[in-house]
PDB file of N, CA and C in Angstrom:
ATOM      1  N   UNK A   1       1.675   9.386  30.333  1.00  0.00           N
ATOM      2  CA  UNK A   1       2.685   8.385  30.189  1.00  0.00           C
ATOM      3  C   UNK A   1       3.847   8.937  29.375  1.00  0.00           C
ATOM      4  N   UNK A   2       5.058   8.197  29.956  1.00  0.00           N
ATOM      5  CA  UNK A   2       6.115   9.249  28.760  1.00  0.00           C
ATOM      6  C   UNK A   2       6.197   8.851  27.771  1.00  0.00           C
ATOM      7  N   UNK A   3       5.733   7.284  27.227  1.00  0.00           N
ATOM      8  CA  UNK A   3       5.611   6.670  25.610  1.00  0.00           C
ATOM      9  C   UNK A   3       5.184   7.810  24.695  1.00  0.00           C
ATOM     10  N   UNK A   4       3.879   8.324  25.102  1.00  0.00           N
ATOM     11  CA  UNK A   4       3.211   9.486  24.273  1.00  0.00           C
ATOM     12  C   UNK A   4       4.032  10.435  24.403  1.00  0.00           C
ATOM     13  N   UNK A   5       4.493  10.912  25.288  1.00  0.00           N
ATOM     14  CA  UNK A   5       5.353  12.679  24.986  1.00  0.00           C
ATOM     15  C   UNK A   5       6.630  12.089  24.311  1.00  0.00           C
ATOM     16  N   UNK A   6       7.387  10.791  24.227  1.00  0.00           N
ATOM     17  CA  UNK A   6       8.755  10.712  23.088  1.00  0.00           C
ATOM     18  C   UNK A   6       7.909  10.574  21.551  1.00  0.00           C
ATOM     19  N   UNK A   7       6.873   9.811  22.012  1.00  0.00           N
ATOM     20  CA  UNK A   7       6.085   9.699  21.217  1.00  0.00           C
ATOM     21  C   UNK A   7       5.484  11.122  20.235  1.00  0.00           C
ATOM     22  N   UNK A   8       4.812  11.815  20.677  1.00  0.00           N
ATOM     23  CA  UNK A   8       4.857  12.979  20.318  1.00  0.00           C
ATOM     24  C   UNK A   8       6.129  13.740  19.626  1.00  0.00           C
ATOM     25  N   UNK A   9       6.736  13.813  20.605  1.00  0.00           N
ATOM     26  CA  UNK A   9       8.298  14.246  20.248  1.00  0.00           C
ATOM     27  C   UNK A   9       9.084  13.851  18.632  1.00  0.00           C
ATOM     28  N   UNK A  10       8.634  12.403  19.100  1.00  0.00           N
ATOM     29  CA  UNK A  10       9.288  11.852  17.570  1.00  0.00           C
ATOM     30  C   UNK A  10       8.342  12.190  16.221  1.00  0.00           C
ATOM     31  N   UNK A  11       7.357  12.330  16.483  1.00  0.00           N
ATOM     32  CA  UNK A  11       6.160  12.880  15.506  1.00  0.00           C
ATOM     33  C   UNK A  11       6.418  14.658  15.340  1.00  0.00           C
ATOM     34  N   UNK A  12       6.794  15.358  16.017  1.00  0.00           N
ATOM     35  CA  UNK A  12       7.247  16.574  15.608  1.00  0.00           C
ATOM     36  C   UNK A  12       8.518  16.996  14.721  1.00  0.00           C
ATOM     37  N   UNK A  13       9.928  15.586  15.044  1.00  0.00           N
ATOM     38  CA  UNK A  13      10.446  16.104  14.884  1.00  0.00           C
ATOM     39  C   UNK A  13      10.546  15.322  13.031  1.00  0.00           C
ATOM     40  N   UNK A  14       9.902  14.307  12.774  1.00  0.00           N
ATOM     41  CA  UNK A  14       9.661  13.403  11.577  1.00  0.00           C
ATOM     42  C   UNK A  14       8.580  14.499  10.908  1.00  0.00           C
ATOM     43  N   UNK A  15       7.969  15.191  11.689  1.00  0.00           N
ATOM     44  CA  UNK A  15       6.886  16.610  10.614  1.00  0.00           C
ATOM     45  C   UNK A  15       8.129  17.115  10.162  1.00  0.00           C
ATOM     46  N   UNK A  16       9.121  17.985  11.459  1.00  0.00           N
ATOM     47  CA  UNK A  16      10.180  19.137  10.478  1.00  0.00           C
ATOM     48  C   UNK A  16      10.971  18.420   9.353  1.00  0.00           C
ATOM     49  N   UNK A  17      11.232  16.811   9.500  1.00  0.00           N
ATOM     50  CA  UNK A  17      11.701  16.139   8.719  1.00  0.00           C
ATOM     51  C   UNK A  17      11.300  16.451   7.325  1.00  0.00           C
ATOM     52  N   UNK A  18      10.068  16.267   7.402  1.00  0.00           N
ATOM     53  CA  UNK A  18       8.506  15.523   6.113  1.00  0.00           C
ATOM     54  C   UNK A  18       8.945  17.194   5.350  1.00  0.00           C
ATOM     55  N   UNK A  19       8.829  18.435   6.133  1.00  0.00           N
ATOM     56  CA  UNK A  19       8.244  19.860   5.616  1.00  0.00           C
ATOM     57  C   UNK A  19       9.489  20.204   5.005  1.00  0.00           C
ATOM     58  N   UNK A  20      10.582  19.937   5.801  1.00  0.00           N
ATOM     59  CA  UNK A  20      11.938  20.060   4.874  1.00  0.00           C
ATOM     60  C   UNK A  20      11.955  19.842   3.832  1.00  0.00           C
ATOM     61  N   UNK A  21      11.717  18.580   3.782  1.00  0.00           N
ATOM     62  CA  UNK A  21      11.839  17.597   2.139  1.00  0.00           C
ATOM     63  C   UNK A  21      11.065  18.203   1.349  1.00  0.00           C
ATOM     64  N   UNK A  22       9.564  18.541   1.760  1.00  0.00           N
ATOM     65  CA  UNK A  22       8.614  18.414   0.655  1.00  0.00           C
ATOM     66  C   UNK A  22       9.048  20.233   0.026  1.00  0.00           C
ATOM     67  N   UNK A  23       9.561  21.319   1.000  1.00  0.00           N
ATOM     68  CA  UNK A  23      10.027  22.445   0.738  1.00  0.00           C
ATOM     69  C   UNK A  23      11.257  22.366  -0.504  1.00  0.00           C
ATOM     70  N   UNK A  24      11.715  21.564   0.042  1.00  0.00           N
ATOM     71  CA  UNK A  24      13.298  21.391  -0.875  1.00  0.00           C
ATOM     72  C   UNK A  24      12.862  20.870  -2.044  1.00  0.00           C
ATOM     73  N   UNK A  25      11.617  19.411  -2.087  1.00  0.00           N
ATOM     74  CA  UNK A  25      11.376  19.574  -3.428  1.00  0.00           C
ATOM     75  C   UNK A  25      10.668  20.686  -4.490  1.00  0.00           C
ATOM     76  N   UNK A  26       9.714  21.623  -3.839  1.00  0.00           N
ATOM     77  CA  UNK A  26       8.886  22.143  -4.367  1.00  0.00           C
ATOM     78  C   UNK A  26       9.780  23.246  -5.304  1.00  0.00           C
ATOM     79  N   UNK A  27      10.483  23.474  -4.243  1.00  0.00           N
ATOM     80  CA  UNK A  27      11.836  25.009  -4.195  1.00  0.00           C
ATOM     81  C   UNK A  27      12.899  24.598  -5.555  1.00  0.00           C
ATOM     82  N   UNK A  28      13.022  23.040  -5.885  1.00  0.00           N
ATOM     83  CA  UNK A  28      14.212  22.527  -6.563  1.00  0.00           C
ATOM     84  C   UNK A  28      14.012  22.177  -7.989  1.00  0.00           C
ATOM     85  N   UNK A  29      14.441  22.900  -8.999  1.00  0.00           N
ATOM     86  CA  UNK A  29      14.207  21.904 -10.201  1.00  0.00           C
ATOM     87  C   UNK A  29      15.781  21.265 -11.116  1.00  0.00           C
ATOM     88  N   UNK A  30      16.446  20.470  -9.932  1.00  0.00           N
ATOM     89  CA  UNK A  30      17.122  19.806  -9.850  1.00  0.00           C
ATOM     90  C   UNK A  30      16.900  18.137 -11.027  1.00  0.00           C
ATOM     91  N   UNK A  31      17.864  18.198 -11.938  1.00  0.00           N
ATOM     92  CA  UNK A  31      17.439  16.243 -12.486  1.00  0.00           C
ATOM     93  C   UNK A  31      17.530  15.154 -11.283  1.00  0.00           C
ATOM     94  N   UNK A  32      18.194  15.704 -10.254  1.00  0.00           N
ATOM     95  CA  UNK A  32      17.822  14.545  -9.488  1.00  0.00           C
ATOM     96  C   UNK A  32      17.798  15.187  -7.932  1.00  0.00           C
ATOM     97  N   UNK A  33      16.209  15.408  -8.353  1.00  0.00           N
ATOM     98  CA  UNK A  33      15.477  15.857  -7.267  1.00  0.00           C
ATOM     99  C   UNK A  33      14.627  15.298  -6.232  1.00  0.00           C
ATOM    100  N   UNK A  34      14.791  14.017  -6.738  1.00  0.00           N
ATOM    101  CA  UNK A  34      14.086  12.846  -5.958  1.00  0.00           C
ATOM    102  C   UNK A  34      15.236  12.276  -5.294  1.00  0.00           C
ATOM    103  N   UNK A  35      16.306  12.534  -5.332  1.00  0.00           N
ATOM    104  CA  UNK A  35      17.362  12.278  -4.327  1.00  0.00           C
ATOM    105  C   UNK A  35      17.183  12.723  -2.794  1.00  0.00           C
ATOM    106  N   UNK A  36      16.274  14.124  -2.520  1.00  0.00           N
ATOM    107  CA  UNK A  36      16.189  15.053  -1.657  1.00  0.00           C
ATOM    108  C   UNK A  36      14.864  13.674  -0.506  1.00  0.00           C
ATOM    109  N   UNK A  37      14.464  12.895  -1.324  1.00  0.00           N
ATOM    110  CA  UNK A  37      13.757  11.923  -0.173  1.00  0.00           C
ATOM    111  C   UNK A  37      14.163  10.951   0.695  1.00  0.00           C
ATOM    112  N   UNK A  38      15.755  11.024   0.259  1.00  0.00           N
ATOM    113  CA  UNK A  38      16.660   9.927   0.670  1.00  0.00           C
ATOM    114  C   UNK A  38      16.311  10.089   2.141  1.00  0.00           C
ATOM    115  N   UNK A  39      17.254  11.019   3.275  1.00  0.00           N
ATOM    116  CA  UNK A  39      17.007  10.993   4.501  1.00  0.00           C
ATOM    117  C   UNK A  39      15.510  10.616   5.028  1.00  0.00           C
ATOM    118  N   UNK A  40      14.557  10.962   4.372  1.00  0.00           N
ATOM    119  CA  UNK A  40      13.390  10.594   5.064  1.00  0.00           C
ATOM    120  C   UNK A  40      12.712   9.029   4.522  1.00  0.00           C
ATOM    121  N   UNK A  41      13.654   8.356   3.822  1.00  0.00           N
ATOM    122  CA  UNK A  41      12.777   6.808   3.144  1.00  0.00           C
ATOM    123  C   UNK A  41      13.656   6.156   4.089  1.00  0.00           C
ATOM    124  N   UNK A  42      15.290   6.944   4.589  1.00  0.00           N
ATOM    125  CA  UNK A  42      15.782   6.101   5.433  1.00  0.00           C
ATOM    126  C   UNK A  42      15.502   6.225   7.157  1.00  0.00           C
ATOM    127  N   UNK A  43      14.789   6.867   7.799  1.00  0.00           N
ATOM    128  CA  UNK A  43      14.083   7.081   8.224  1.00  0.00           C
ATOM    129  C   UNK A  43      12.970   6.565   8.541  1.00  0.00           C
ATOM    130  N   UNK A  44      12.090   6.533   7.698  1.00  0.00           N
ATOM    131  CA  UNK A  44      10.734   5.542   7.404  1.00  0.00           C
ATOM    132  C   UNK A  44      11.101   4.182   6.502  1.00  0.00           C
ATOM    133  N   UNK A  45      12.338   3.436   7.252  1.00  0.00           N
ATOM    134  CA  UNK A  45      12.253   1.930   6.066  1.00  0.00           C
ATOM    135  C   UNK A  45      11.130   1.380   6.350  1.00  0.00           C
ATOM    136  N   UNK A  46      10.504   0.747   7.161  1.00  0.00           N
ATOM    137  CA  UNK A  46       9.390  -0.258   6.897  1.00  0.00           C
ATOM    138  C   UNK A  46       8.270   0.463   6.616  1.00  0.00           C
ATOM    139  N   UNK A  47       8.138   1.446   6.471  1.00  0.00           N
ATOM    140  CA  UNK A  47       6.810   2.487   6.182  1.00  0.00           C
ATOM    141  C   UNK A  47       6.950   2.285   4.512  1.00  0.00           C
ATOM    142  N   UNK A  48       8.159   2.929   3.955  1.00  0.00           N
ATOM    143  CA  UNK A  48       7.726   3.203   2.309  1.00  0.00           C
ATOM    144  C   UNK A  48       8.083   2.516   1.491  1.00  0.00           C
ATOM    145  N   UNK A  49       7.958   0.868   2.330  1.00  0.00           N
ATOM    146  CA  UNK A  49       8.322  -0.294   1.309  1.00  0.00           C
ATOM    147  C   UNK A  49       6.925  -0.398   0.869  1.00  0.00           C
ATOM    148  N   UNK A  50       5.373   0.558   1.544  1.00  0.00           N
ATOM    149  CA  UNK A  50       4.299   0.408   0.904  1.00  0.00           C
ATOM    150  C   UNK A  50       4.042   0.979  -0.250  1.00  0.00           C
ATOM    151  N   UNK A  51       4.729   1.718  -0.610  1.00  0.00           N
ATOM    152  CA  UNK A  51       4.672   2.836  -2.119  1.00  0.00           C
ATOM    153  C   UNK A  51       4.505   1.806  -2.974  1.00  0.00           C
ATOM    154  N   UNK A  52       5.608   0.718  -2.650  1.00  0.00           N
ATOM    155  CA  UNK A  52       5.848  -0.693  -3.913  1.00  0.00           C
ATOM    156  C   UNK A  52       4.963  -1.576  -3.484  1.00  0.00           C
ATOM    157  N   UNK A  53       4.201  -1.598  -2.741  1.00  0.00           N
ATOM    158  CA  UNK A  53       3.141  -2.984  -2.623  1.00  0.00           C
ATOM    159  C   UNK A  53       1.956  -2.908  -3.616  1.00  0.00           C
ATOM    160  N   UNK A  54       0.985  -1.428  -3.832  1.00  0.00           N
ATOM    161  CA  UNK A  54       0.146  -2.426  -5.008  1.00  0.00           C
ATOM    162  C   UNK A  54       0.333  -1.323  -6.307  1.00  0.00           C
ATOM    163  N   UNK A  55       1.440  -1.923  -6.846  1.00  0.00           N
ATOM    164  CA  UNK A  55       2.204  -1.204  -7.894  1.00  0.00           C
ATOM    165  C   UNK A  55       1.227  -0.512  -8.773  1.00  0.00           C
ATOM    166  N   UNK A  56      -0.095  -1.065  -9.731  1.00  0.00           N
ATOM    167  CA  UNK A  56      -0.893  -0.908 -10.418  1.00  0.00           C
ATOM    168  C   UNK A  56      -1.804   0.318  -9.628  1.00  0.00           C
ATOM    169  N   UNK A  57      -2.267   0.259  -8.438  1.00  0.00           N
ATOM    170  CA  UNK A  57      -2.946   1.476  -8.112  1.00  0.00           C
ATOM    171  C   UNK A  57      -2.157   2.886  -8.179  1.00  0.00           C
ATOM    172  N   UNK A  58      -0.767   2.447  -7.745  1.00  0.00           N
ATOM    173  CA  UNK A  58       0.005   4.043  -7.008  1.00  0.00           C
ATOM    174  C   UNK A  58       0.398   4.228  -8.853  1.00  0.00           C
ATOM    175  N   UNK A  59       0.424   3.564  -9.295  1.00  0.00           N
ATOM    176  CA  UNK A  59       0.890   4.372 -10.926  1.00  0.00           C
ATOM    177  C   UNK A  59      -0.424   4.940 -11.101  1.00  0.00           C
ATOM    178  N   UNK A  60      -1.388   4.605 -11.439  1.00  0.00           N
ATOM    179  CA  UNK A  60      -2.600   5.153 -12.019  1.00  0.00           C
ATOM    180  C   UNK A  60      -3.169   6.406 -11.190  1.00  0.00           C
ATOM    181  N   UNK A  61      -2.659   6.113  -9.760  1.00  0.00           N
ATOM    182  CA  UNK A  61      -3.161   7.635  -8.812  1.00  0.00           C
ATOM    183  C   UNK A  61      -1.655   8.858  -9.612  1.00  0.00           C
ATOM    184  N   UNK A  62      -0.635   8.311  -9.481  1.00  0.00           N
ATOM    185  CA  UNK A  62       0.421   9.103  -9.885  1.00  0.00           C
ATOM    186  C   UNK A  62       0.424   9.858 -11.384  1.00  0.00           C
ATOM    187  N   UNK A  63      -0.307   8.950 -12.477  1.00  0.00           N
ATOM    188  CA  UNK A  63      -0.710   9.494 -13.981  1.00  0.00           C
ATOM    189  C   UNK A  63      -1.251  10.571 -13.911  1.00  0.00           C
ATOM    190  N   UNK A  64      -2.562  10.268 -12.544  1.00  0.00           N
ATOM    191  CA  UNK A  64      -4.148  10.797 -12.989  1.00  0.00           C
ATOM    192  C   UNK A  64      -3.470  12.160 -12.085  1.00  0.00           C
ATOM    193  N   UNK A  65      -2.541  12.077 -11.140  1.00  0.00           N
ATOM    194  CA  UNK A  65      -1.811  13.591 -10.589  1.00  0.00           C
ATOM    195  C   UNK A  65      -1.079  14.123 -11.592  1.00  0.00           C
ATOM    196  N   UNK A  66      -0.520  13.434 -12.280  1.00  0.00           N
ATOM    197  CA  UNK A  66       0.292  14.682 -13.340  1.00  0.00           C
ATOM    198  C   UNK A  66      -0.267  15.076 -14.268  1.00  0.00           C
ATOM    199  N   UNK A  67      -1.553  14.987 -14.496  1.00  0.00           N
ATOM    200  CA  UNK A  67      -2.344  15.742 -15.213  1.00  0.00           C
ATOM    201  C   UNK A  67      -2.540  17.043 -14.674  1.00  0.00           C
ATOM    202  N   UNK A  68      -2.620  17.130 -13.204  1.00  0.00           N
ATOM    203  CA  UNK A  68      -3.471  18.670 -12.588  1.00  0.00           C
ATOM    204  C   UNK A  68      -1.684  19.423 -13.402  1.00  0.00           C
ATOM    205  N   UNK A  69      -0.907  19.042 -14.135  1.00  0.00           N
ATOM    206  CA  UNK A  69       0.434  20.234 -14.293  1.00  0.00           C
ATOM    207  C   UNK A  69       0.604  20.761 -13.573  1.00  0.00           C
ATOM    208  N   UNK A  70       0.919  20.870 -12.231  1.00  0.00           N
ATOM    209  CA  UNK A  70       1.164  21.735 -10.934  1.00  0.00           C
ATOM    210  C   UNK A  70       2.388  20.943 -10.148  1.00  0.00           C
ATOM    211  N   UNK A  71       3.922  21.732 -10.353  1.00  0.00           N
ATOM    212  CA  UNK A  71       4.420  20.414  -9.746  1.00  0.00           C
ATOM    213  C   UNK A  71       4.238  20.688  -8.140  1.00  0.00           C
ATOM    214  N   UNK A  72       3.878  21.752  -7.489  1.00  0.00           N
ATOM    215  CA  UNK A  72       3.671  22.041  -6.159  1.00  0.00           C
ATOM    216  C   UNK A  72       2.748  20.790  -5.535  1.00  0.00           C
ATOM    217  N   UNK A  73       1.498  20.931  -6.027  1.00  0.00           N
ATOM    218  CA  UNK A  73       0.605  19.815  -5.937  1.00  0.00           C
ATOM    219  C   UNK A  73       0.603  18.141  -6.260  1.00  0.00           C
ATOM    220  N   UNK A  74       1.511  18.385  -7.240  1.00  0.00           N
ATOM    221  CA  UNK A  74       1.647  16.707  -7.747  1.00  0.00           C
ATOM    222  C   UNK A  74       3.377  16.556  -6.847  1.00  0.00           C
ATOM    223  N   UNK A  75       3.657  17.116  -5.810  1.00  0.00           N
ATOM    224  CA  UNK A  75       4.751  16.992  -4.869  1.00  0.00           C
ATOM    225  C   UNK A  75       4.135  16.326  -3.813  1.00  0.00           C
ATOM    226  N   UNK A  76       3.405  17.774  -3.651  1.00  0.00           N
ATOM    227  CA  UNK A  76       2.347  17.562  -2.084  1.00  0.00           C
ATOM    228  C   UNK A  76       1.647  16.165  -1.833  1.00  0.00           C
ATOM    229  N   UNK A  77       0.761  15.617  -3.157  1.00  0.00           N
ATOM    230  CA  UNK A  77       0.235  14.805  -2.866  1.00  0.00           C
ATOM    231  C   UNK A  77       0.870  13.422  -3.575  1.00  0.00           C
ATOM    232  N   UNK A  78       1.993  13.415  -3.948  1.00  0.00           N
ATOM    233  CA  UNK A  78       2.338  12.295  -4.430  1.00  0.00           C
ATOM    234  C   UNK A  78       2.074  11.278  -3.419  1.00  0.00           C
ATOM    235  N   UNK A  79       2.319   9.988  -3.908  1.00  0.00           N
ATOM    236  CA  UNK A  79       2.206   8.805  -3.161  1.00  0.00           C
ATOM    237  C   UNK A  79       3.352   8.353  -2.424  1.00  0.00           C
ATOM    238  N   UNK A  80       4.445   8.547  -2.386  1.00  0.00           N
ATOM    239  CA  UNK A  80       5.469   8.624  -1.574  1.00  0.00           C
ATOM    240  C   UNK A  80       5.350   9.735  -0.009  1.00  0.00           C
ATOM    241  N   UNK A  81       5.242  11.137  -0.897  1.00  0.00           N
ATOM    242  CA  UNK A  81       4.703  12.267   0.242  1.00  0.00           C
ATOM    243  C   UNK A  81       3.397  11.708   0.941  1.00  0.00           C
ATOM    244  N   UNK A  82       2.225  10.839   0.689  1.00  0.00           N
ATOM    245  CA  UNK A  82       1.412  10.278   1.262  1.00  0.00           C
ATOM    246  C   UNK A  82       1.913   9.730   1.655  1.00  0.00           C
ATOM    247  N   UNK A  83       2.296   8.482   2.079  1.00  0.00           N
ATOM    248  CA  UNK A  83       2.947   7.754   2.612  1.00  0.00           C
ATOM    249  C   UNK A  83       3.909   7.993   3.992  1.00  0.00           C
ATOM    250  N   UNK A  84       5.148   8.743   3.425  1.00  0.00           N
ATOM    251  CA  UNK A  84       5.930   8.877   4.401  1.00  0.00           C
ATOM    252  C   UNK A  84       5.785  10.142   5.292  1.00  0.00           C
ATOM    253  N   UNK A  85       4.656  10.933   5.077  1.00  0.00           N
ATOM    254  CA  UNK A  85       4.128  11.814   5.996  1.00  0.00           C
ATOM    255  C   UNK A  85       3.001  11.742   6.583  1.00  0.00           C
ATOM    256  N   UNK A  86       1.624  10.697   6.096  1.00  0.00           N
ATOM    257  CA  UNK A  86       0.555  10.496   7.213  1.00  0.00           C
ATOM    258  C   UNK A  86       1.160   8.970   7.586  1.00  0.00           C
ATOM    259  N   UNK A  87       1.589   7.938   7.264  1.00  0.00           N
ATOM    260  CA  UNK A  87       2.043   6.813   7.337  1.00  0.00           C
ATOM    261  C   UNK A  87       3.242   6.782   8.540  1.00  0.00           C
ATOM    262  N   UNK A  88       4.000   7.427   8.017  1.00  0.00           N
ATOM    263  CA  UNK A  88       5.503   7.848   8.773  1.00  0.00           C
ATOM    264  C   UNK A  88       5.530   8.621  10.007  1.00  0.00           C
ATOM    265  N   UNK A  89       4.359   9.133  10.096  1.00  0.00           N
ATOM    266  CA  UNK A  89       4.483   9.825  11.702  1.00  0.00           C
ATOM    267  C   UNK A  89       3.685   8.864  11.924  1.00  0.00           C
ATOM    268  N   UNK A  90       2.564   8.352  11.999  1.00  0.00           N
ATOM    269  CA  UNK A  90       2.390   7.606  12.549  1.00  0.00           C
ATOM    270  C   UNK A  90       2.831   6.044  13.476  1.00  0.00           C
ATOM    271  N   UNK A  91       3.949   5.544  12.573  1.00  0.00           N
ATOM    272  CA  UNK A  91       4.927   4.833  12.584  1.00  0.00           C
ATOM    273  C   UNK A  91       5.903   5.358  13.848  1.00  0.00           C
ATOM    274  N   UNK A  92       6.357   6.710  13.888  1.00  0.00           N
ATOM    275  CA  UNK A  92       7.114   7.093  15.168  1.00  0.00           C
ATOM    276  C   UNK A  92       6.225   7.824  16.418  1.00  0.00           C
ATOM    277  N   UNK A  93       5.244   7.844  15.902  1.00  0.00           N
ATOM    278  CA  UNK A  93       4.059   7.699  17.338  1.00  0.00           C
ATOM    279  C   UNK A  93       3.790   7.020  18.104  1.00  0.00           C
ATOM    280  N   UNK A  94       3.978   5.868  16.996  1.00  0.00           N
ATOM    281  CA  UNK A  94       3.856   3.969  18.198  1.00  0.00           C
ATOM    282  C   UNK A  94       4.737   3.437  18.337  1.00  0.00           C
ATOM    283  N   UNK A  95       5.772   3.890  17.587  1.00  0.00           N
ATOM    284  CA  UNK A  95       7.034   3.055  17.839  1.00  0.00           C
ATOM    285  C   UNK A  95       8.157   3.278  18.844  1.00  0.00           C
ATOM    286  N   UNK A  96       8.091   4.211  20.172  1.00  0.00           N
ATOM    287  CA  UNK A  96       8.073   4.059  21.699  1.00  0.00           C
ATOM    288  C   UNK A  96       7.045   3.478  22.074  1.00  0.00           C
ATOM    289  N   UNK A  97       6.095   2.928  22.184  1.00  0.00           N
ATOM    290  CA  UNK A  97       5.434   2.248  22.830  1.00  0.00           C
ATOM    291  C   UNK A  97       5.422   1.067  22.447  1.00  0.00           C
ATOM    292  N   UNK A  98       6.135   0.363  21.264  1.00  0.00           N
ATOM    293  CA  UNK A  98       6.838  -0.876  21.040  1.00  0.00           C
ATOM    294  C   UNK A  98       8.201  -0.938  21.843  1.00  0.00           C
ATOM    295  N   UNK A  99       9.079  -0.374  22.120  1.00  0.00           N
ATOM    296  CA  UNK A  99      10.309  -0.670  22.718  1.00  0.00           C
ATOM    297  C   UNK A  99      10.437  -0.007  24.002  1.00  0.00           C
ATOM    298  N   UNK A 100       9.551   0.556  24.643  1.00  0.00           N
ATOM    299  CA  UNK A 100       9.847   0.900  26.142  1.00  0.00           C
ATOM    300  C   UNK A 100       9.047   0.030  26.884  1.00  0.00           C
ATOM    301  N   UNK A 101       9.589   0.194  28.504  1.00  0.00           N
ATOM    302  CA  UNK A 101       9.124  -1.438  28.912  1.00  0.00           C
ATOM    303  C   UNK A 101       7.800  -0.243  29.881  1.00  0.00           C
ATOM    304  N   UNK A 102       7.214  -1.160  29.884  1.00  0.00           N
ATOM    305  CA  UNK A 102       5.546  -1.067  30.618  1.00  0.00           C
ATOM    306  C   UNK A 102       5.283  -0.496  31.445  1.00  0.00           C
ATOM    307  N   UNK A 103       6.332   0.098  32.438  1.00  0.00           N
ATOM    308  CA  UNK A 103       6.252   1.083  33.530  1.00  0.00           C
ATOM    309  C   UNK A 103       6.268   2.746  32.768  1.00  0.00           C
ATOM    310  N   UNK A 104       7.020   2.619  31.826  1.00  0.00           N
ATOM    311  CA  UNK A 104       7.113   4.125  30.835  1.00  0.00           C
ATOM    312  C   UNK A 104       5.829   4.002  29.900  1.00  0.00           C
ATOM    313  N   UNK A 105       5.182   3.156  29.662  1.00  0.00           N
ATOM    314  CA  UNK A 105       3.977   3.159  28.617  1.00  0.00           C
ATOM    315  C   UNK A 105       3.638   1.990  27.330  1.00  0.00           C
ATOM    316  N   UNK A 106       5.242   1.601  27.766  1.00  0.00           N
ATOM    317  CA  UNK A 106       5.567   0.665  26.803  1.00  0.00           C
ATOM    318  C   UNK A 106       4.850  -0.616  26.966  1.00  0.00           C
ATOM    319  N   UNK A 107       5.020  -1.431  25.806  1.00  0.00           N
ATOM    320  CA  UNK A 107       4.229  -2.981  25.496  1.00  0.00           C
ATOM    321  C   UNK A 107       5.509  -3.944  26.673  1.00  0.00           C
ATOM    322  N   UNK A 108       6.526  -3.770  26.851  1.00  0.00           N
ATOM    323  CA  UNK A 108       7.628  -4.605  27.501  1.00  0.00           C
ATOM    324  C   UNK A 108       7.184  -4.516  29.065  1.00  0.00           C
TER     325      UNK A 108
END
């Protein structure tokens, strides 16, 4: 069906998105280096309005990461980088098959 190959498509090209960012942060010790997530939160809006939904867990996972002192790792696995990279492709995997109509693969 072609839903899955734009589908696909859009999931490859939201990875080079994700690997950019997370490169540029690792690479950057910039004060405002969390600026570098902009293109990809705008990108993923309804995806990383979950970072802010259960406020009390993602702080306490985020503490208990900046302990390992590694900012490579406490990049990689932050809760944002969770989010808008297993969350966020997923999101443009299904989301041709929300707006194409039913003969292409779509729900329409």
């Amino acid at each position: 069906m072609i839903s899955k190959q734009i589908g696909l498509g859009c999931v490859v090209l939201h990875g080079m998105l994700y690997f950019w960012t997370i490169d540029q942060l690792v690479h950057t010790y910039d004060a405002q280096r969390e600026l570098i997530w902009i293109p990809l939160v705008i990108v993923d809006f309804p995806v990383w309005l979950l970072a802010y939904f259960p406020g009390d867990w993602w702080s306490g996972y985020n503490a208990w990461l900046d302990h390992w002192n590694h900012p490579a790792l406490s990049t990689l696995f932050s809760s944002q980088s969770l989010i808008l990279g297993i969350l966020g492709s997923l999101w443009w995997y299904f989301l041709p098959r929300l707006f194409l109509p039913s003969k292409w693969g779509g729900v329409w």
